[in-house]
Protein backbone atom coordinates (compact mmCIF):
# COMPACT_ATOMS: atom_id res chain seq x y z
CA UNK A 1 -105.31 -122.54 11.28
CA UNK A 2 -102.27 -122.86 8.91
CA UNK A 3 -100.36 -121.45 12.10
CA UNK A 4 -102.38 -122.52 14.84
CA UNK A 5 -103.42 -126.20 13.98
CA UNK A 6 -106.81 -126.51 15.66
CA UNK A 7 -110.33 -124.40 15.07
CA UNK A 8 -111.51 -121.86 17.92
CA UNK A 9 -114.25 -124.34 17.91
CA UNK A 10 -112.15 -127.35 18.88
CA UNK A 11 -110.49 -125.00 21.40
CA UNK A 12 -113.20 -124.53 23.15
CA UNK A 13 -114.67 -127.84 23.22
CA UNK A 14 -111.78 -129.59 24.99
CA UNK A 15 -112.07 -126.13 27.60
CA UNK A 16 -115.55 -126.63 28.01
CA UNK A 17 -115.28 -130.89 28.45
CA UNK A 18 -112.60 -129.52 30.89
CA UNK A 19 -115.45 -127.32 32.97
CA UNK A 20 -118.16 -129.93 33.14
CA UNK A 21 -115.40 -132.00 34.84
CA UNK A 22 -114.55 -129.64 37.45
CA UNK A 23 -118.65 -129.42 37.74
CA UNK A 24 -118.17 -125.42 36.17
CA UNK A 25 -120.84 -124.03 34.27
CA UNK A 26 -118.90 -120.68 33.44
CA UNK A 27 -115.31 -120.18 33.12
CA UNK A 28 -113.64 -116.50 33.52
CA UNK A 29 -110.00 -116.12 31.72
CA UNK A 30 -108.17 -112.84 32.91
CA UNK A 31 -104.49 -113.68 31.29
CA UNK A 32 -103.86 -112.46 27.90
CA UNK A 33 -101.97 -115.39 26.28
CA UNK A 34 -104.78 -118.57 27.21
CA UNK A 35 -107.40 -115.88 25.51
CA UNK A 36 -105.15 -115.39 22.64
CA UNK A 37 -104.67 -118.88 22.19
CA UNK A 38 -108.44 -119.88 23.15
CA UNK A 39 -109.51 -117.66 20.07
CA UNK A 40 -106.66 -117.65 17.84
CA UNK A 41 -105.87 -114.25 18.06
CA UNK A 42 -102.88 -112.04 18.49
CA UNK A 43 -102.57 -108.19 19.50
CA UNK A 44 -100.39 -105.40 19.32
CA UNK A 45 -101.02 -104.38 22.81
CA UNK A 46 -98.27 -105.68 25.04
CA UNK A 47 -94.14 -104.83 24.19
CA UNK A 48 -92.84 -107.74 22.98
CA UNK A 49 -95.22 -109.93 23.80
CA UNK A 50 -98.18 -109.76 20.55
CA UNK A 51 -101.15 -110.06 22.68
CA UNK A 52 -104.25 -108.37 23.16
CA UNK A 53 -106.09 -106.71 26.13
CA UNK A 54 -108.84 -109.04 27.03
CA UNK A 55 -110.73 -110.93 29.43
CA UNK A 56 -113.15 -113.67 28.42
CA UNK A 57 -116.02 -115.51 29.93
CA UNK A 58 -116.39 -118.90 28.76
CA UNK A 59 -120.32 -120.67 28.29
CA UNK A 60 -121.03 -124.02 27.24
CA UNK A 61 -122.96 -121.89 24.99
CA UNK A 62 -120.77 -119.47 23.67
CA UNK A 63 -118.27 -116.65 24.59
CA UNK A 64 -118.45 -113.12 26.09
CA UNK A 65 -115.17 -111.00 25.56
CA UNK A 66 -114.54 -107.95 26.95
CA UNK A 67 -112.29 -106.12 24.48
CA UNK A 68 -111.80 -102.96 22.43
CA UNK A 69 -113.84 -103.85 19.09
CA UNK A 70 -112.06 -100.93 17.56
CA UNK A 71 -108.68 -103.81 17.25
CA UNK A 72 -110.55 -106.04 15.55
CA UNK A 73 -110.26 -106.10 11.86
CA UNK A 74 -113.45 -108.36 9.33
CA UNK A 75 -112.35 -111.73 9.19
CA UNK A 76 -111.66 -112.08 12.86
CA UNK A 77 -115.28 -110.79 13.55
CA UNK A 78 -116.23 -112.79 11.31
CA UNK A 79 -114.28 -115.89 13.03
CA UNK A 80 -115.80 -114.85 16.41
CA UNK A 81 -119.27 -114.97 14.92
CA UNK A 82 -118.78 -118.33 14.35
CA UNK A 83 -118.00 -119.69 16.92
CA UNK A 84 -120.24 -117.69 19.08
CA UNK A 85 -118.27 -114.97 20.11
CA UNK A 86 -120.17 -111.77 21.71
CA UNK A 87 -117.97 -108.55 22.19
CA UNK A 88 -118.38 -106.39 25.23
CA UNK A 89 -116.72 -103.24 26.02
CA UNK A 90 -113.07 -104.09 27.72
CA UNK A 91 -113.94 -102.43 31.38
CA UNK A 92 -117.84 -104.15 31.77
CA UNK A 93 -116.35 -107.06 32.68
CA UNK A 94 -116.24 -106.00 36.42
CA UNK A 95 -120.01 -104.96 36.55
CA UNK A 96 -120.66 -108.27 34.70
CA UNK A 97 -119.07 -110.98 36.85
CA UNK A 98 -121.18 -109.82 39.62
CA UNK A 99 -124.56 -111.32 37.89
CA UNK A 100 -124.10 -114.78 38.37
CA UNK A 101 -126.27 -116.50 40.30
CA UNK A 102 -126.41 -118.97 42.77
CA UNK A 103 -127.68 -121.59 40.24
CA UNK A 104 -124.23 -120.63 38.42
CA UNK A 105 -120.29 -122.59 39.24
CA UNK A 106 -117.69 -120.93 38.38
CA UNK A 107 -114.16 -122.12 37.28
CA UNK A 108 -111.56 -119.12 38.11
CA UNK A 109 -107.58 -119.61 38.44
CA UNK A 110 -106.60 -116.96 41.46
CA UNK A 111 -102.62 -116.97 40.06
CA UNK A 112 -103.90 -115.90 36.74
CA UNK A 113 -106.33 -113.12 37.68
CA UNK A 114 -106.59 -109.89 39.50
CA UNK A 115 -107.89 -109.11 42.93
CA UNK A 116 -110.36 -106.58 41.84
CA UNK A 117 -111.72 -108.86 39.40
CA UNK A 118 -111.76 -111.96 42.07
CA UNK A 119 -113.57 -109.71 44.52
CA UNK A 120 -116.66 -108.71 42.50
CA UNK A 121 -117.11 -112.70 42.06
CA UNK A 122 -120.78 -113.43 43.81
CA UNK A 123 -121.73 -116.88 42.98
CA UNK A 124 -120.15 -120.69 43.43
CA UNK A 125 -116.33 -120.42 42.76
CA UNK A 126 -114.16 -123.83 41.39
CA UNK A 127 -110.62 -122.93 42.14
CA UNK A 128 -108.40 -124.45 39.77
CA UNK A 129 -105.64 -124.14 36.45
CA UNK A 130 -106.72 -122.62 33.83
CA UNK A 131 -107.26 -125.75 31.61
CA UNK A 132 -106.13 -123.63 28.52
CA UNK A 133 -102.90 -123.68 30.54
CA UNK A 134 -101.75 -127.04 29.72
CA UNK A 135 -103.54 -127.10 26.53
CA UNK A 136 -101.41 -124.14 24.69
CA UNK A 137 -98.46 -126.02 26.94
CA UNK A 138 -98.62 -129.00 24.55
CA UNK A 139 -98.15 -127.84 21.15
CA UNK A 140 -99.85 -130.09 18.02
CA UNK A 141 -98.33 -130.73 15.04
CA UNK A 142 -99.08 -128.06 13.00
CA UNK A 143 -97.42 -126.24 15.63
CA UNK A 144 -94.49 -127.96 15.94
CA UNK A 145 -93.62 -128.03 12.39
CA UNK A 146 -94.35 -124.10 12.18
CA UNK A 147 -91.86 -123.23 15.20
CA UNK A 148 -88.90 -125.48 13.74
CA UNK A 149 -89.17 -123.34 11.01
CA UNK A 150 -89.16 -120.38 12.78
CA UNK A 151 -86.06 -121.36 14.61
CA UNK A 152 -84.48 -122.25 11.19
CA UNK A 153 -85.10 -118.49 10.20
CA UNK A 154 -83.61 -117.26 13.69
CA UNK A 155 -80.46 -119.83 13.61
CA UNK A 156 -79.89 -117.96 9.87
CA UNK A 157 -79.94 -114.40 11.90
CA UNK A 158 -78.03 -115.12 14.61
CA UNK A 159 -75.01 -117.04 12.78
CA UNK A 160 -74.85 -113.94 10.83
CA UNK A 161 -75.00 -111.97 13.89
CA UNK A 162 -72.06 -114.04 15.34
CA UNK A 163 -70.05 -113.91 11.85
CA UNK A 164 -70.74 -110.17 11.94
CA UNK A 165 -69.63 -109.66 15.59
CA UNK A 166 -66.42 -111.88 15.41
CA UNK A 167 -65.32 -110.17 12.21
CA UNK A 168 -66.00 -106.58 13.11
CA UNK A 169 -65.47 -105.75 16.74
CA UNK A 170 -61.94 -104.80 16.35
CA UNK A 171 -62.53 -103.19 12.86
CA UNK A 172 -65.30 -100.74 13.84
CA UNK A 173 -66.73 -99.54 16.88
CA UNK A 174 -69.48 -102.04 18.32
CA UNK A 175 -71.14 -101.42 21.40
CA UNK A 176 -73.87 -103.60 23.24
CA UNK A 177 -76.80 -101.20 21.83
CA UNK A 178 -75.69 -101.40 18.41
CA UNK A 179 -75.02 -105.24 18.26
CA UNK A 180 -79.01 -105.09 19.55
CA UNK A 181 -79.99 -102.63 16.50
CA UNK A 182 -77.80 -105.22 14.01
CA UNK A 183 -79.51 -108.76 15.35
CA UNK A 184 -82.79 -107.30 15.35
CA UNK A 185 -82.37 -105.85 11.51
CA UNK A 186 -81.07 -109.36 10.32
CA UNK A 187 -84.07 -111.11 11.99
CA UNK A 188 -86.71 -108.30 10.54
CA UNK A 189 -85.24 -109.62 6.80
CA UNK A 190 -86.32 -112.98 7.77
CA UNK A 191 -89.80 -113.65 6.41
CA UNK A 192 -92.62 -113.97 8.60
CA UNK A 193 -90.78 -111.66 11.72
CA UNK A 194 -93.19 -109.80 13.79
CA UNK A 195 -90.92 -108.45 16.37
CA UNK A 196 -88.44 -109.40 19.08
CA UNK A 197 -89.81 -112.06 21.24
CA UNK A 198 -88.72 -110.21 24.63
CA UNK A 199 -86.21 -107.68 25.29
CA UNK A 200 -82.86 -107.87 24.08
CA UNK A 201 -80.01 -109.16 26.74
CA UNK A 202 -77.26 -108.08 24.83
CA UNK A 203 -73.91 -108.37 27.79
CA UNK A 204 -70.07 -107.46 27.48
CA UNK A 205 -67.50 -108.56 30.13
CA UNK A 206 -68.64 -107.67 33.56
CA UNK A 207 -72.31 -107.10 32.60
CA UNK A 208 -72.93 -110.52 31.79
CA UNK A 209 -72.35 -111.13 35.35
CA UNK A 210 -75.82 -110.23 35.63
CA UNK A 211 -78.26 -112.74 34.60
CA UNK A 212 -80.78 -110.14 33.03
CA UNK A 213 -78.60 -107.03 32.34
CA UNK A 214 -80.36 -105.45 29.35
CA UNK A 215 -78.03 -102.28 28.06
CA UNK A 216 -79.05 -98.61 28.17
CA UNK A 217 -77.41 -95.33 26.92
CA UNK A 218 -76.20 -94.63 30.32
CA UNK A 219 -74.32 -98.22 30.97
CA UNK A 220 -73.36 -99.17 27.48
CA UNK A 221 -70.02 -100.18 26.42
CA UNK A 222 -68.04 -101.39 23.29
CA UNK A 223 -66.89 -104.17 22.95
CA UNK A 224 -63.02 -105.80 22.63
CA UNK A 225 -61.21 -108.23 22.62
CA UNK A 226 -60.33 -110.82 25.72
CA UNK A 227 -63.64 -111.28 26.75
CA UNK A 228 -66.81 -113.18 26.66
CA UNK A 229 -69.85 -111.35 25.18
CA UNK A 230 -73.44 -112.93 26.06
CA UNK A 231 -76.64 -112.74 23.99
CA UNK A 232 -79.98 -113.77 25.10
CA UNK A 233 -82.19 -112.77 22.19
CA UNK A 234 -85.43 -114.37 20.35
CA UNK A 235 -87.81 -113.34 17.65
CA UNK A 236 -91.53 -113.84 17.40
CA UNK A 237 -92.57 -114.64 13.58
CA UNK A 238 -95.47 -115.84 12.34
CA UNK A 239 -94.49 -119.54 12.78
CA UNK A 240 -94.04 -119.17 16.42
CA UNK A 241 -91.28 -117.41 19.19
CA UNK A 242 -88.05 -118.12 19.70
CA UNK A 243 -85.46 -117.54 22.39
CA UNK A 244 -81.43 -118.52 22.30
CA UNK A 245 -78.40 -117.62 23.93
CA UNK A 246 -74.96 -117.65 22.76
CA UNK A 247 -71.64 -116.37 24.47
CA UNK A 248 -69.23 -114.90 22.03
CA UNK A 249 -65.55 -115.92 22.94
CA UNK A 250 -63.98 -112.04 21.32
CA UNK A 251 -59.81 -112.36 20.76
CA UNK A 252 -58.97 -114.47 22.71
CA UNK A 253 -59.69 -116.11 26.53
CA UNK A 254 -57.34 -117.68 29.52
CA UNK A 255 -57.76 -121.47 30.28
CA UNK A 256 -60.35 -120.87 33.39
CA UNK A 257 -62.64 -119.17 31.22
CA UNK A 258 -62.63 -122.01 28.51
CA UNK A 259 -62.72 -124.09 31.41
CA UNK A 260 -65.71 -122.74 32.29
CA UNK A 261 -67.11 -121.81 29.33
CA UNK A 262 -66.99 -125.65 28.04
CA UNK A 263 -68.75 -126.55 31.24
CA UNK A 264 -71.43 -124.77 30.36
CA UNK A 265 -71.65 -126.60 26.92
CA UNK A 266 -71.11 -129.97 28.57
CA UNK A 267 -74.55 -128.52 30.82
CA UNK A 268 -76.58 -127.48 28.26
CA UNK A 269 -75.87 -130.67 26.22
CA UNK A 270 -76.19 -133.13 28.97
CA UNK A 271 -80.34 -132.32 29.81
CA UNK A 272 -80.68 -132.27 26.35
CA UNK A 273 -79.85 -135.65 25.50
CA UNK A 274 -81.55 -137.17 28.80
CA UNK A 275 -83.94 -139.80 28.46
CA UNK A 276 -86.52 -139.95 30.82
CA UNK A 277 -89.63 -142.29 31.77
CA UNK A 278 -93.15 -140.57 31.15
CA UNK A 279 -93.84 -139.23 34.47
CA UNK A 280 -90.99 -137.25 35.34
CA UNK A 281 -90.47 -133.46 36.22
CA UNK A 282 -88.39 -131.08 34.99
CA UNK A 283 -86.72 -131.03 38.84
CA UNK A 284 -85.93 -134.87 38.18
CA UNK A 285 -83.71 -133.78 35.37
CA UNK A 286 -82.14 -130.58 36.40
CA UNK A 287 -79.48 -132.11 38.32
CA UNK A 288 -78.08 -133.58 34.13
CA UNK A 289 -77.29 -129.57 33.71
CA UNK A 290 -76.14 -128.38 36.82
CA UNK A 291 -73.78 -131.73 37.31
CA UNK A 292 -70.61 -130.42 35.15
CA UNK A 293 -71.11 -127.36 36.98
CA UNK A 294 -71.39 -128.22 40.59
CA UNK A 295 -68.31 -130.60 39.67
CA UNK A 296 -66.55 -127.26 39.72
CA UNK A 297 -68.32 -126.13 43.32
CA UNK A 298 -69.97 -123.05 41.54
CA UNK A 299 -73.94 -122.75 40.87
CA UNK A 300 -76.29 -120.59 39.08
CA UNK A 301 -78.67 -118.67 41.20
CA UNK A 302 -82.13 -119.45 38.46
CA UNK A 303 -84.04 -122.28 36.96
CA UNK A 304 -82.38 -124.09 34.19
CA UNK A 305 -85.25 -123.54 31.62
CA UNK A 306 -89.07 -122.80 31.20
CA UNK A 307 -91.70 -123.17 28.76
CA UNK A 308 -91.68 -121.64 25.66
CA UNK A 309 -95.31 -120.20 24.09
CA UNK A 310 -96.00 -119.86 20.33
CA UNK A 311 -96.25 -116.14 19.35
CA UNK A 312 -97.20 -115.46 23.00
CA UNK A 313 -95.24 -115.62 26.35
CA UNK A 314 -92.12 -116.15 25.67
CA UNK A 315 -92.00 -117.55 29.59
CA UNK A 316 -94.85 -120.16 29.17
CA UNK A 317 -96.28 -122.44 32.28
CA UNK A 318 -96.45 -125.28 33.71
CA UNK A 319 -93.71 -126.81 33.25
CA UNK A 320 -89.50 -125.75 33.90
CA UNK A 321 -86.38 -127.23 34.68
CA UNK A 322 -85.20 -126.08 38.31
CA UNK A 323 -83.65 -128.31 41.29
CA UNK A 324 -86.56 -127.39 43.59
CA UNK A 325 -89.79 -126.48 43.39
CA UNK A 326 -91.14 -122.76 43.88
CA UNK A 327 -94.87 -122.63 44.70
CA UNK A 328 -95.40 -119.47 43.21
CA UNK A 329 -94.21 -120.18 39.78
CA UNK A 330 -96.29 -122.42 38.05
CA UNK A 331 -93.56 -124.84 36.59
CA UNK A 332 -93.79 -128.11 38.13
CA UNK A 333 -96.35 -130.12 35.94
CA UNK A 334 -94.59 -133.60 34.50
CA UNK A 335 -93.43 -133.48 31.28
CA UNK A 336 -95.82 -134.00 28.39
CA UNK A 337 -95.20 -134.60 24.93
CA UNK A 338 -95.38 -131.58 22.48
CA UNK A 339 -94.27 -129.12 25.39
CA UNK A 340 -91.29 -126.57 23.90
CA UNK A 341 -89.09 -125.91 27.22
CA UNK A 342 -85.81 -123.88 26.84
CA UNK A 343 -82.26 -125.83 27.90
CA UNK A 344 -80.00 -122.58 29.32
CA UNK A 345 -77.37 -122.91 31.91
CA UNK A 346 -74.76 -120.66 33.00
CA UNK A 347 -71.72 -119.53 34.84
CA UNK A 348 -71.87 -116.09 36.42
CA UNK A 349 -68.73 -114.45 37.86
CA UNK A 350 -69.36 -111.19 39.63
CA UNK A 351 -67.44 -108.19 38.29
CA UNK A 352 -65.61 -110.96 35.78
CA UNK A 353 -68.11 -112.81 33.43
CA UNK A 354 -71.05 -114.27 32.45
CA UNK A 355 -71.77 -117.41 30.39
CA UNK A 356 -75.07 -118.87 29.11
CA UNK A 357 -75.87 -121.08 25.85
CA UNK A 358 -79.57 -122.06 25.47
CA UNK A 359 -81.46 -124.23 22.91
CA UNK A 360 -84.57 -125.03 23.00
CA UNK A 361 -86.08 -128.65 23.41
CA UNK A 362 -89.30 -130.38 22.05
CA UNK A 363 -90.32 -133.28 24.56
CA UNK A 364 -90.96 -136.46 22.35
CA UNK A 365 -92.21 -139.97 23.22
CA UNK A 366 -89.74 -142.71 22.46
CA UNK A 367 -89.86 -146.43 23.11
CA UNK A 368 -92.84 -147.59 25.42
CA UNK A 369 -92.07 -151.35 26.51
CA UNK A 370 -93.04 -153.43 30.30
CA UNK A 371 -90.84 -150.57 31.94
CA UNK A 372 -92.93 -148.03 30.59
CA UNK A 373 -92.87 -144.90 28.29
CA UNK A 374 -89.53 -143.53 27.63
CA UNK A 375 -89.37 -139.47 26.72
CA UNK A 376 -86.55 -137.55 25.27
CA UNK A 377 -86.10 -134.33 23.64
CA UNK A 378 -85.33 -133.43 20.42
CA UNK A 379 -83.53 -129.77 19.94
CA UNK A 380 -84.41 -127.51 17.46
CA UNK A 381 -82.41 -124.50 17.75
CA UNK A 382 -79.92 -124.08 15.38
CA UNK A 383 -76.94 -121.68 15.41
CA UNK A 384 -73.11 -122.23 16.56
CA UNK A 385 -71.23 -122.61 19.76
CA UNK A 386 -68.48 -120.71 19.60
CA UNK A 387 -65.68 -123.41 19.84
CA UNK A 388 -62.88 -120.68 20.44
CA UNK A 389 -64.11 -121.38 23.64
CA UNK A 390 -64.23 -124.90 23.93
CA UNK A 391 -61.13 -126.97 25.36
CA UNK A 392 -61.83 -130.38 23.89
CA UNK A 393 -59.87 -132.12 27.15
CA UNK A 394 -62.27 -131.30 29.02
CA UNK A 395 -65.13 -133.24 27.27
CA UNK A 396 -66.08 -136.89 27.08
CA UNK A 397 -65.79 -138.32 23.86
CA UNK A 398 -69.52 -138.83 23.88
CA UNK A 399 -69.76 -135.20 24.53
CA UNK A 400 -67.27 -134.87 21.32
CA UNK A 401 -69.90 -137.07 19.81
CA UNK A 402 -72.91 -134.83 20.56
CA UNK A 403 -71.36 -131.37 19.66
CA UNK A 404 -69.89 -132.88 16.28
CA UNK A 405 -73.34 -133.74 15.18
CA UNK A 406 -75.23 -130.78 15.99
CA UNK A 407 -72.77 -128.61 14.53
CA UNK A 408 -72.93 -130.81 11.40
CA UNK A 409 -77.18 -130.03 11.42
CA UNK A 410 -76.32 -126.20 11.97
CA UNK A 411 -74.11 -126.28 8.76
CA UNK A 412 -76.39 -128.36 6.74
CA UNK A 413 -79.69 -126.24 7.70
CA UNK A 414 -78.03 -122.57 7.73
CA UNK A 415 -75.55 -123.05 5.37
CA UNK A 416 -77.83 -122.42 2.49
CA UNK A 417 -78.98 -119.06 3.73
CA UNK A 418 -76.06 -117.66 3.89
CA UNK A 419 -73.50 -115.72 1.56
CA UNK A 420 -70.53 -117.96 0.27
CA UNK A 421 -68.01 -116.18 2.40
CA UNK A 422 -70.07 -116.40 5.87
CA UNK A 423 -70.54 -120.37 4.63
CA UNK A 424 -67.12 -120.87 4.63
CA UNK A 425 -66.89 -119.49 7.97
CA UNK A 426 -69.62 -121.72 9.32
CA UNK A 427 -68.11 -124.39 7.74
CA UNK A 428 -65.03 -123.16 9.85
CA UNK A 429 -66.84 -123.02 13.31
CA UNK A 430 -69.02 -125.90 12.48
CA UNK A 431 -66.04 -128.00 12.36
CA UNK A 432 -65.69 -131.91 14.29
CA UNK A 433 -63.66 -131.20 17.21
């Protein structure tokens, strides 16, 4: 509970309040993360992702889940007994749902399970959310406290990462795949790491072009000097997931690129200092990213951010930032306090460049007075922009403002973790433009 801030047991009261509402008496849960958060438990099942192969079935009496008992070590049985937890082999689940009876409701989400699950289902159906959905959505306290410290611990890797990158790509040979091997080894010294969060987008040049070019042996490249080189990383500790992008500025760039690239800055800061009445969607506020961007008659073809989950999905419903609404991703719930939601937009230029920078945001509640309650978000990742590409003329000095301060918080909260010789370069790159 040190990690997770609430009991199974409260867990599954608020689920269970949830399922008398929507007049349920049994709830089935086929997707891996709302188990894993339900029960507190993680798994080793999944790349990337630390989840476990499950499904549940949810009683106002207790629990039935379906899982290999052979992955479960004492003291979660022990949990699990409990709080009334009965194991079942992982594939009797299918056999199982069909036993309901008439005299049974229940509450099933059809975008979060699997036909051949949803077609053995006999008895009264409630179509609905997965309440866990919104629940795991809006993180507590304990939470909250745990994944600011996990980004503290990434910001530390990844500003030696960029130290290490800017200093050695024209001293040694550094190609996408080994820049991947040398982020991941500085964020396994970090106490508490687990693994990589999701996997590594590691782009030189042309390949960061594409939004989600990941490198392989057959189309990786070193890197040199002239060009932009993208990383979309994160790293899944103990205290909770993370996920950041930064775009290298290597040698030096023409004045379109910084153009762009401080564009994308001037995005990525804008939504993040919007404030915002209680009520609004994340397609109320996208239009704060994409403004400095459209200003320049260019787009980029995604949604501007998504929820983050805490040692789970790293892509986390039900709530994004995108202009318009998709009805098959589940992103378009308002805005609630404690939700994590990543800030990352971008400037792609086929067969020239790519350029992303992502923080992530924690929605807070501000001032409520007679006009209502005002929202904002506070940002909690923590690692440089690379101001060789930044061209200070074309910011606001508000904009100035922001970037000054932030970079001040980066040097005061990773300076300390680092050698004296990549401090003084922070203290370089961290510097009041």
């Amino acid at each position: 509970e040190r990690y997770t801030g609430a009991s199974i047991a409260s867990k599954l009261e608020r689920v269970r309040k949830a399922m008398a509402e929507y007049g349920a008496t049994v709830h089935a849960i086929a997707s891996l993360d709302d188990i894993c958060w339900l029960l507190n438990v993680r798994g080793d099942d999944i790349d990337y992702f630390p989840l476990l192969l499950s499904y549940a079935i949810v009683r106002m009496d207790g629990v039935e889940l379906y899982v290999n008992e052979k992955k479960l070590n004492d003291r979660i049985l022990n949990e699990f007994k409990k709080a009334k937890v009965t194991l079942h082999p992982y594939n009797d689940i299918y056999q199982d749902i069909q036993k309901f009876d008439a005299s049974e409701t229940l509450l099933i989400d059809p975008m979060k399970m699997n036909y051949a699950l949803y077609k053995n289902i006999s008895c009264n159906i409630v179509e609905a959310a997965n309440p866990t959905i919104l629940m795991k959505a809006m993180k507590n306290d304990t939470e909250l406290d745990n994944i600011k410290a996990a980004h503290i611990k990434d910001g530390v890797a990844v500003t030696k990462f960029m130290y290490w990158v800017k200093n050695h790509y024209d001293k040694e040979v550094i190609t996408e795949l080994s820049s991947i091997d040398k982020l991941t080894a500085l964020r396994a010294a970090q106490d508490g790491y687990i693994r990589d969060s999701f996997e590594p987008l590691c782009a030189y040049k042309d390949h960061a072009a594409m939004m989600h070019y990941s490198p392989c042996e057959e189309s990786d490249v070193p890197l040199k000097g002239g060009a932009f080189f993208l990383n979309d990383t994160g790293g899944g500790y103990y205290e909770g997931s993370t996920d950041i992008t930064r775009t290298f500025v290597l040698g030096s760039v023409d004045r379109q690129m910084k153009k762009y690239f401080t564009a994308v800055v001037r995005a990525m800061m804008n939504l993040s200092r919007a404030k915002f009445l209680y009520g609004c969607y994340g397609y109320n506020l996208d239009v704060l990213a994409r403004e400095p961007i459209w200003d320049l008659d260019l787009d980029y073809q995604c949604g501007t951010g998504h929820g983050v989950g805490y040692l789970a999905n790293v892509h986390e419903p039900p709530t994004g930032f995108r202009w318009y609404v998709v009805p098959s991703k589940n992103e378009h719930h308002q805005l609630e306090e404690g939700m994590v939601i990543t800030d990352e937009p971008g400037i792609y230029e086929d067969g020239q460049f790519g350029i992303r920078i992502e923080n992530e945001l924690i929605v807070r509640k501000g001032v409520k007075n007679k006009y209502g309650q005002f929202m904002h978000f506070e940002t909690i990742t923590f690692a440089p922009i690379d101001l060789d590409g930044i061209d200070p003329e074309e910011m606001s000095r508000s904009e100035r403002e922001w970037l000054n301060r932030y970079h001040q918080e980066v040097y005061e909260k990773i300076g300390p973790h680092l050698t004296e010789e990549e401090r003084q370069w922070l203290k370089q790159y961290t510097r009041a433009i």
